[in-house]
C-alpha atoms as a PDB file:
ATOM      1  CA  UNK A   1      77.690  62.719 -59.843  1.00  0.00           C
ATOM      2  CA  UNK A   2      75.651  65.599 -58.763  1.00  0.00           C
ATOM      3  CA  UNK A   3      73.082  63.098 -56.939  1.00  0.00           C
ATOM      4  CA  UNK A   4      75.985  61.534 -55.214  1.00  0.00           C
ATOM      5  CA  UNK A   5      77.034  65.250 -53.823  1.00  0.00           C
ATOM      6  CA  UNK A   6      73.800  66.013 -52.575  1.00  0.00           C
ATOM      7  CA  UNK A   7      73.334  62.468 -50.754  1.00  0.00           C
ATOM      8  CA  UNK A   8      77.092  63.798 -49.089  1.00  0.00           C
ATOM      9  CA  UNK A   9      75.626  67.203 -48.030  1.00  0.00           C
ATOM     10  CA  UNK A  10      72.496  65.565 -46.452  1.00  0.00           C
ATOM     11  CA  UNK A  11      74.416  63.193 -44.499  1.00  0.00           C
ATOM     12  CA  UNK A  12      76.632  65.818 -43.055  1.00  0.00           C
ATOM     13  CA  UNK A  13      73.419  67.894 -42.573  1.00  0.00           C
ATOM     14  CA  UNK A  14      72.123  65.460 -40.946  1.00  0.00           C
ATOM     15  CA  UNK A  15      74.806  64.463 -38.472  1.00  0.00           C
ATOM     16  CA  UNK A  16      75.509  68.379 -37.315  1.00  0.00           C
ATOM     17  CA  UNK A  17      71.624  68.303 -36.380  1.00  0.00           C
ATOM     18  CA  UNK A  18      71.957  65.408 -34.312  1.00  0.00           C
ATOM     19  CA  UNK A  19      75.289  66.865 -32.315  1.00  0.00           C
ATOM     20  CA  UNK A  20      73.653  69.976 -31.600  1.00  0.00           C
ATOM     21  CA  UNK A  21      70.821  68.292 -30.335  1.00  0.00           C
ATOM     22  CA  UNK A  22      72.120  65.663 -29.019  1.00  0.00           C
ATOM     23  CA  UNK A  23      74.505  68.272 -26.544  1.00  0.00           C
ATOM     24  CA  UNK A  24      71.753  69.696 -25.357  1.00  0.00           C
ATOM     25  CA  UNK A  25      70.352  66.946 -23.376  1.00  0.00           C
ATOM     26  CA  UNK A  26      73.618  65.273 -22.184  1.00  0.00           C
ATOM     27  CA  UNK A  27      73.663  64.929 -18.148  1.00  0.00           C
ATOM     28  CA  UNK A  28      75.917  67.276 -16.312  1.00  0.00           C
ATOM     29  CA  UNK A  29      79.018  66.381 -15.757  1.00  0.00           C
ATOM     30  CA  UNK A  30      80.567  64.973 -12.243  1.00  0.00           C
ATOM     31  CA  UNK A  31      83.214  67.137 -12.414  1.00  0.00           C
ATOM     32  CA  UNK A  32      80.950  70.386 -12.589  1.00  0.00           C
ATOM     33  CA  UNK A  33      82.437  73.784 -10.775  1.00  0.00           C
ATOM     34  CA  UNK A  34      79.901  72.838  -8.238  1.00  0.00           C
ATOM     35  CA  UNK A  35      80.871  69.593  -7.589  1.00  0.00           C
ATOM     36  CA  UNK A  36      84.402  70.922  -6.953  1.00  0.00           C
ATOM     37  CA  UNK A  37      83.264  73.362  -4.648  1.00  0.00           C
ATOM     38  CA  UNK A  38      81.360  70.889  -2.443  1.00  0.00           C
ATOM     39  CA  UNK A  39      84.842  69.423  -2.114  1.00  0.00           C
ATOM     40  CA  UNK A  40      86.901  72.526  -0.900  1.00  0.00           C
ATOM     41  CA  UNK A  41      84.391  73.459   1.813  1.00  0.00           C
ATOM     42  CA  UNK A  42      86.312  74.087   5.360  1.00  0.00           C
ATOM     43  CA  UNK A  43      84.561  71.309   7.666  1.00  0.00           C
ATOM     44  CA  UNK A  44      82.806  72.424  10.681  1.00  0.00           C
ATOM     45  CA  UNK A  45      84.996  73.091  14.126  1.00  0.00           C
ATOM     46  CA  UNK A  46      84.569  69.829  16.308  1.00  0.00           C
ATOM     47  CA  UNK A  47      82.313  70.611  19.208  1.00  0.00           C
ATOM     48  CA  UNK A  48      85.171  70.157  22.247  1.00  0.00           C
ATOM     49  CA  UNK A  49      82.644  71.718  25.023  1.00  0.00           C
ATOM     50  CA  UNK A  50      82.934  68.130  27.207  1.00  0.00           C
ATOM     51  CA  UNK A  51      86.986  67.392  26.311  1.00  0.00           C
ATOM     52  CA  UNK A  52      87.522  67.923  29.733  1.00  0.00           C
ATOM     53  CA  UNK A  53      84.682  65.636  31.244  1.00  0.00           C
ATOM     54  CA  UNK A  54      87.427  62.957  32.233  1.00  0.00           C
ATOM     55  CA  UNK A  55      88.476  64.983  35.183  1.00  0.00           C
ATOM     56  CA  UNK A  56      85.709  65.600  37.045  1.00  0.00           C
ATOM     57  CA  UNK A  57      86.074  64.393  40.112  1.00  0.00           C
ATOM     58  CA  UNK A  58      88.253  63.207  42.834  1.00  0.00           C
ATOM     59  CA  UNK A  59      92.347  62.563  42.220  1.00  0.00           C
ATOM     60  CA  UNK A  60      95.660  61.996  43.963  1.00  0.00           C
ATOM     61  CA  UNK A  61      98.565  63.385  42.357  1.00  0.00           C
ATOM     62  CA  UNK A  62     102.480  63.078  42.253  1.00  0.00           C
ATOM     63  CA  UNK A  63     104.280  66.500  41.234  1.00  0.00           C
ATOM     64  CA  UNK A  64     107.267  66.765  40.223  1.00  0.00           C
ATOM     65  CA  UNK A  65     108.557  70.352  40.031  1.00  0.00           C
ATOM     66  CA  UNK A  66     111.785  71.813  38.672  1.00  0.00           C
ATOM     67  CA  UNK A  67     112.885  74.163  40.516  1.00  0.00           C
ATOM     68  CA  UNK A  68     114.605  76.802  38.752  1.00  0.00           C
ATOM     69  CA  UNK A  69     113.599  76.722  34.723  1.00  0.00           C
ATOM     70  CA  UNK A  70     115.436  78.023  31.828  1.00  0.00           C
ATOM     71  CA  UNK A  71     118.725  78.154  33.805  1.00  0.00           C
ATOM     72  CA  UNK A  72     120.256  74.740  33.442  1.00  0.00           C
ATOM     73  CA  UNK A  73     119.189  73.347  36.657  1.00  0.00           C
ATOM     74  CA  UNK A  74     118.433  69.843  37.040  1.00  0.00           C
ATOM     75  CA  UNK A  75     117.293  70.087  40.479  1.00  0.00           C
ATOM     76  CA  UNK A  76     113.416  68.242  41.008  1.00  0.00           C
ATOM     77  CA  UNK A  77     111.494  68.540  44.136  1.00  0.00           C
ATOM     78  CA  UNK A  78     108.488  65.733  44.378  1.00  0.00           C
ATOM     79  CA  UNK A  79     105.285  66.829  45.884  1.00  0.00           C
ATOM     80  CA  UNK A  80     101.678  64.740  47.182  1.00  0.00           C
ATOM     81  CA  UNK A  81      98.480  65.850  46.914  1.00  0.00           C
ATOM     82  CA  UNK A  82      94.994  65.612  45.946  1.00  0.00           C
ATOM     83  CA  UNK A  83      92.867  67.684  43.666  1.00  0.00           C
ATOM     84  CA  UNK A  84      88.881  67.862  43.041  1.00  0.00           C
ATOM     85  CA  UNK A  85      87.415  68.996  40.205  1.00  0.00           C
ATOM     86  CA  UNK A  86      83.587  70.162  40.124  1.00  0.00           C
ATOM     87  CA  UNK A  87      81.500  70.626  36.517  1.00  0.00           C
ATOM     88  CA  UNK A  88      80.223  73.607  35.934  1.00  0.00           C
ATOM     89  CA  UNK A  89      77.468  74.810  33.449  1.00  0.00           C
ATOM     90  CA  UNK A  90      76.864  70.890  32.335  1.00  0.00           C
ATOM     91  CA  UNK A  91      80.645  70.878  31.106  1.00  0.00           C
ATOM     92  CA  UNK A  92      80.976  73.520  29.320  1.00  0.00           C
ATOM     93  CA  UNK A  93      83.405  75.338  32.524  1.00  0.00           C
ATOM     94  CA  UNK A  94      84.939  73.153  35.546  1.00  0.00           C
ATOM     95  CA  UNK A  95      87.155  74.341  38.646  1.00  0.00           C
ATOM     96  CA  UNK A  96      89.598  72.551  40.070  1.00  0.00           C
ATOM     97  CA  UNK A  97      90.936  72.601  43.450  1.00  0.00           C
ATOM     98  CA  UNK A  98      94.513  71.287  44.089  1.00  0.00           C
ATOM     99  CA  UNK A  99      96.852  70.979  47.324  1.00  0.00           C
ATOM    100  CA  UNK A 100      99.903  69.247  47.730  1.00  0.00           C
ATOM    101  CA  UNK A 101     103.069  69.374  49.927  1.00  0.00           C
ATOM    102  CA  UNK A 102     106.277  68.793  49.674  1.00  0.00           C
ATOM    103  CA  UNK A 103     109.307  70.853  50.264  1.00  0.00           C
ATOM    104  CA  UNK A 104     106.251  73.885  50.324  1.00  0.00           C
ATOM    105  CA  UNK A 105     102.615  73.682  50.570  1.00  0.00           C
ATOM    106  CA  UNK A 106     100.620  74.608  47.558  1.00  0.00           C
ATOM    107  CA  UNK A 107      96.838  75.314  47.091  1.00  0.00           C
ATOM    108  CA  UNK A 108      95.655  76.185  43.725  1.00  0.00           C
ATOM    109  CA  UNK A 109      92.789  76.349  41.824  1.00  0.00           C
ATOM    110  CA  UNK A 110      92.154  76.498  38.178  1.00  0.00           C
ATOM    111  CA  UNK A 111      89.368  77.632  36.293  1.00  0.00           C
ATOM    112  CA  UNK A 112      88.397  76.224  32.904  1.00  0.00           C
ATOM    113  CA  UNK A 113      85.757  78.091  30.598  1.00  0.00           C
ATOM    114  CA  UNK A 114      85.020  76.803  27.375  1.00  0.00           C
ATOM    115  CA  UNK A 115      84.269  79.066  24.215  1.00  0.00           C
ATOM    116  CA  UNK A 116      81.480  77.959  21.909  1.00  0.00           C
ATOM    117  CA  UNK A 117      82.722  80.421  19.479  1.00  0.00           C
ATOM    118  CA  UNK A 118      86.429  79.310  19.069  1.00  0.00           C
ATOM    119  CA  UNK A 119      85.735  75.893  20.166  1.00  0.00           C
ATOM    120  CA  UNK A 120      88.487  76.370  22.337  1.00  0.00           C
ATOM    121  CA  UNK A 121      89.234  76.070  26.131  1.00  0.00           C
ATOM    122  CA  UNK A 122      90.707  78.785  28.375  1.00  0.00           C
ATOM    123  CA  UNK A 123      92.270  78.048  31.615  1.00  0.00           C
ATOM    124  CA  UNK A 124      93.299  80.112  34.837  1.00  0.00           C
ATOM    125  CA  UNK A 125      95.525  79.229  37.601  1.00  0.00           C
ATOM    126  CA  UNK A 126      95.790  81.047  40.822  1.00  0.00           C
ATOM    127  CA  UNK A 127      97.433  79.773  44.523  1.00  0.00           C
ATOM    128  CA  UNK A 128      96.258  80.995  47.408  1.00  0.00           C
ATOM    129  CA  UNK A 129      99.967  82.722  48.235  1.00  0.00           C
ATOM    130  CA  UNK A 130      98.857  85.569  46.023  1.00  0.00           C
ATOM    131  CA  UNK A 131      95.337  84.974  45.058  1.00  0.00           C
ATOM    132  CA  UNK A 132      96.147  86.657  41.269  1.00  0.00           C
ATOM    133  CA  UNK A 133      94.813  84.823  38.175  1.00  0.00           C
ATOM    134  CA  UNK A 134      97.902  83.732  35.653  1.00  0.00           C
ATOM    135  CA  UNK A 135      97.402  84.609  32.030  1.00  0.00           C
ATOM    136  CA  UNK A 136      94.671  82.525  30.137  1.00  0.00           C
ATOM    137  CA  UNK A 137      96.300  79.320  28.973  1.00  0.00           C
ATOM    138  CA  UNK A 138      94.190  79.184  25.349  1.00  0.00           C
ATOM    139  CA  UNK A 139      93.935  75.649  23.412  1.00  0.00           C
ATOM    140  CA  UNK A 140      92.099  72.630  22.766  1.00  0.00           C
ATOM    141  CA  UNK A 141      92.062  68.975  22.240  1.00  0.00           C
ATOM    142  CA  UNK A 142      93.162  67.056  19.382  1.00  0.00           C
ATOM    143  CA  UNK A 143      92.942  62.971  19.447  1.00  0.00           C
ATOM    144  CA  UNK A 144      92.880  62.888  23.223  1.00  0.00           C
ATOM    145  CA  UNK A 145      95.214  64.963  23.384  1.00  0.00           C
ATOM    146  CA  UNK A 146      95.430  69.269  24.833  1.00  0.00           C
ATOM    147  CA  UNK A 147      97.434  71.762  24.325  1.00  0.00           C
ATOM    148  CA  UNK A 148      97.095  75.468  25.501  1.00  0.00           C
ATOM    149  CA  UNK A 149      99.941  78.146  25.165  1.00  0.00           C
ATOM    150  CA  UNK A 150      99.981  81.702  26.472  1.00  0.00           C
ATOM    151  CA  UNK A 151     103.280  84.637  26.686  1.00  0.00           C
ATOM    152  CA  UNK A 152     104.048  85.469  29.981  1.00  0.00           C
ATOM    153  CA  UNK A 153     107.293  87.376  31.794  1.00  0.00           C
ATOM    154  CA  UNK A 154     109.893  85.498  33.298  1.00  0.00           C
ATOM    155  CA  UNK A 155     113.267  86.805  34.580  1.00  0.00           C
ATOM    156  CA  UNK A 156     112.626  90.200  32.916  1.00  0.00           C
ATOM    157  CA  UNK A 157     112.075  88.530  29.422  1.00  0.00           C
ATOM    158  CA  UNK A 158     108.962  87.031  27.746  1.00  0.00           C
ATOM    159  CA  UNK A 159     108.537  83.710  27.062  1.00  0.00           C
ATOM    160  CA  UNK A 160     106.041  81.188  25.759  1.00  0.00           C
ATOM    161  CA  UNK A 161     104.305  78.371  28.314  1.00  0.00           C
ATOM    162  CA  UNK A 162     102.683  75.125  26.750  1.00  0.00           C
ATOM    163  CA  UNK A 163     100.103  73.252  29.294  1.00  0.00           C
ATOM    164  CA  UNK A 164      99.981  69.824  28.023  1.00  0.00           C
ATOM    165  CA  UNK A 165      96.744  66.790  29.132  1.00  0.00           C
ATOM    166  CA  UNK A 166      97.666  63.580  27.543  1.00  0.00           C
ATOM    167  CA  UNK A 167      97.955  59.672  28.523  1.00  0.00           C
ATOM    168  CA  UNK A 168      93.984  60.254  29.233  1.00  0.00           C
ATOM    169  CA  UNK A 169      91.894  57.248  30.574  1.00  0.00           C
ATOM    170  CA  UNK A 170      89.097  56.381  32.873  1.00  0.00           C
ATOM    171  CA  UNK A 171      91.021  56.320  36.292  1.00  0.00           C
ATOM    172  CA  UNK A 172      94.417  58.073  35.045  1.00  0.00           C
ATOM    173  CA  UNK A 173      95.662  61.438  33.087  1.00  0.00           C
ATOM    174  CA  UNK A 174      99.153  63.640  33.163  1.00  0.00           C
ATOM    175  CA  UNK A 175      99.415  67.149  32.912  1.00  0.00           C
ATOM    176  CA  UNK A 176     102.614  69.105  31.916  1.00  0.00           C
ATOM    177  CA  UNK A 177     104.048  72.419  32.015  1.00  0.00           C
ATOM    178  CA  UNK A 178     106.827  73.547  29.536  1.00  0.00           C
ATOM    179  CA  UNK A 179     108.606  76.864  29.018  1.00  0.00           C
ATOM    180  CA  UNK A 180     110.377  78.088  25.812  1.00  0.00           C
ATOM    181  CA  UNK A 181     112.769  81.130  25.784  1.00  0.00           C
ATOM    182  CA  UNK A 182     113.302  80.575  21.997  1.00  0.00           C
ATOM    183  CA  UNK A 183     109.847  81.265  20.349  1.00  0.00           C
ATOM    184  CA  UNK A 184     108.467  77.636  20.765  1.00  0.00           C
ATOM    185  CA  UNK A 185     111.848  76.100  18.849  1.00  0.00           C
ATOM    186  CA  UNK A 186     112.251  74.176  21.977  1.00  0.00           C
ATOM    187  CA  UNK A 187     110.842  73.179  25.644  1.00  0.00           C
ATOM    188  CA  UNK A 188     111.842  72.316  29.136  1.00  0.00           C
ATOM    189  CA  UNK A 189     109.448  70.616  30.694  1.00  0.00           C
ATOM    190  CA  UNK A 190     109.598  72.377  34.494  1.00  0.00           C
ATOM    191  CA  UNK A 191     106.217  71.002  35.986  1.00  0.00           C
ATOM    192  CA  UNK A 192     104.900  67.041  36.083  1.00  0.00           C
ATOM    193  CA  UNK A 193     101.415  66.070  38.034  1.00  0.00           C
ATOM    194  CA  UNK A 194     100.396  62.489  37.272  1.00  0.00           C
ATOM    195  CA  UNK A 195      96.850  62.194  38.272  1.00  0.00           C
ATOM    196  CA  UNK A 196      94.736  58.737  39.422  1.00  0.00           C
ATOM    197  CA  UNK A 197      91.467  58.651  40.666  1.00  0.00           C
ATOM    198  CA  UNK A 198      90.291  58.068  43.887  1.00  0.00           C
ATOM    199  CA  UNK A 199      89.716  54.338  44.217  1.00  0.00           C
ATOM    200  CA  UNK A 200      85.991  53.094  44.224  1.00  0.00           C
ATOM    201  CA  UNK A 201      84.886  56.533  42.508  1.00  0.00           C
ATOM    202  CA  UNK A 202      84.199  56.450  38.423  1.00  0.00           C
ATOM    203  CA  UNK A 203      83.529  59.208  36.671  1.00  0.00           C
ATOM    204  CA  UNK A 204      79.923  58.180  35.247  1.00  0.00           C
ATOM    205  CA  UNK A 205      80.395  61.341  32.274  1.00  0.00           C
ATOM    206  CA  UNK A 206      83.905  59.906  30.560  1.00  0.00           C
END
């Protein structure tokens, strides 16, 4: 009997030895507090400095202009024109020169600087009627498609403008202009320029 109890005490002597050794040499786990934090990491900002390489270059454009905005009015005016854009600092600014008429003649340019910092675009428009630079429109691209918002005054109240690039190809683009008098709940689009390149000239950086 007593030989019996001492084989039982060696055998669970024997077998706690083993577990704590054994633990010590297990491999670490996969789903380690390291591990875990690899997958939590914030991914790096895209690099957008060229998003706006598609429009250098030369372009005819349709407008199509509403004339009086947030006021109900469903009155367009359609303008023609042309517009040339020019790179700057190997795409990482452009300016663009734009004229059209229609009911009125407009020349504008816009200036677009690009911020390595916020990965984000800032844009300027000014017409030659008052030479003063609007508000920066701030933004960037997402899937081929830009956005860029800024608050400005209008009628004696603020309000928020969205600048929108989309339907983007090699010979082809649209850019709108929305307001929104309700904090961004809704927009009237108010400006339309549908863009196409000059024939015979391809832009060799898109």
């Amino acid at each position: 009997m007593k030989m019996k109890t001492l084989n039982l005490c060696l055998r669970g002597l024997l077998i706690i030895v083993f577990v704590s050794f054994g633990s010590k040499h297990l491999p670490a786990q996969s789903g380690s507090a390291d591990a875990k934090a690899d997958t939590t990491r914030t991914p790096e900002p895209r690099d957008g400095q060229h998003d706006f390489d598609f429009a250098i270059g030369t372009w005819t454009t349709h407008l199509r202009r509403l004339q009086h905005p947030l006021t109900g009015s469903g009155t367009w005016v359609e303008y023609e024109g042309t517009s040339v854009v020019r790179n700057v600092w190997n795409g990482r600014a452009n300016l663009e020169e734009f004229e059209a008429s229609g009911p009125a003649h407009i020349e504008g340019l816009t200036l677009r600087l690009y911020n390595p910092q916020s990965h984000q675009w800032s844009q300027v428009w000014s017409t030659s009627t008052d030479g003063t630079p609007s508000q920066p429109m701030i933004g960037d691209f997402k899937n081929g498609r830009g956005e860029f918002f800024d608050q400005e005054p209008l009628n004696g109240r603020a309000i928020y403008v969205r600048w929108v690039w989309s339907d983007i190809t090699p010979n082809s683009c649209r850019f709108e202009q929305s307001f929104s008098d309700d904090g961004g709940k809704t927009w009237e689009v108010n400006w339309v320029n549908t863009y196409k390149r000059v024939e015979n000239e391809t832009d060799k950086s898109y």
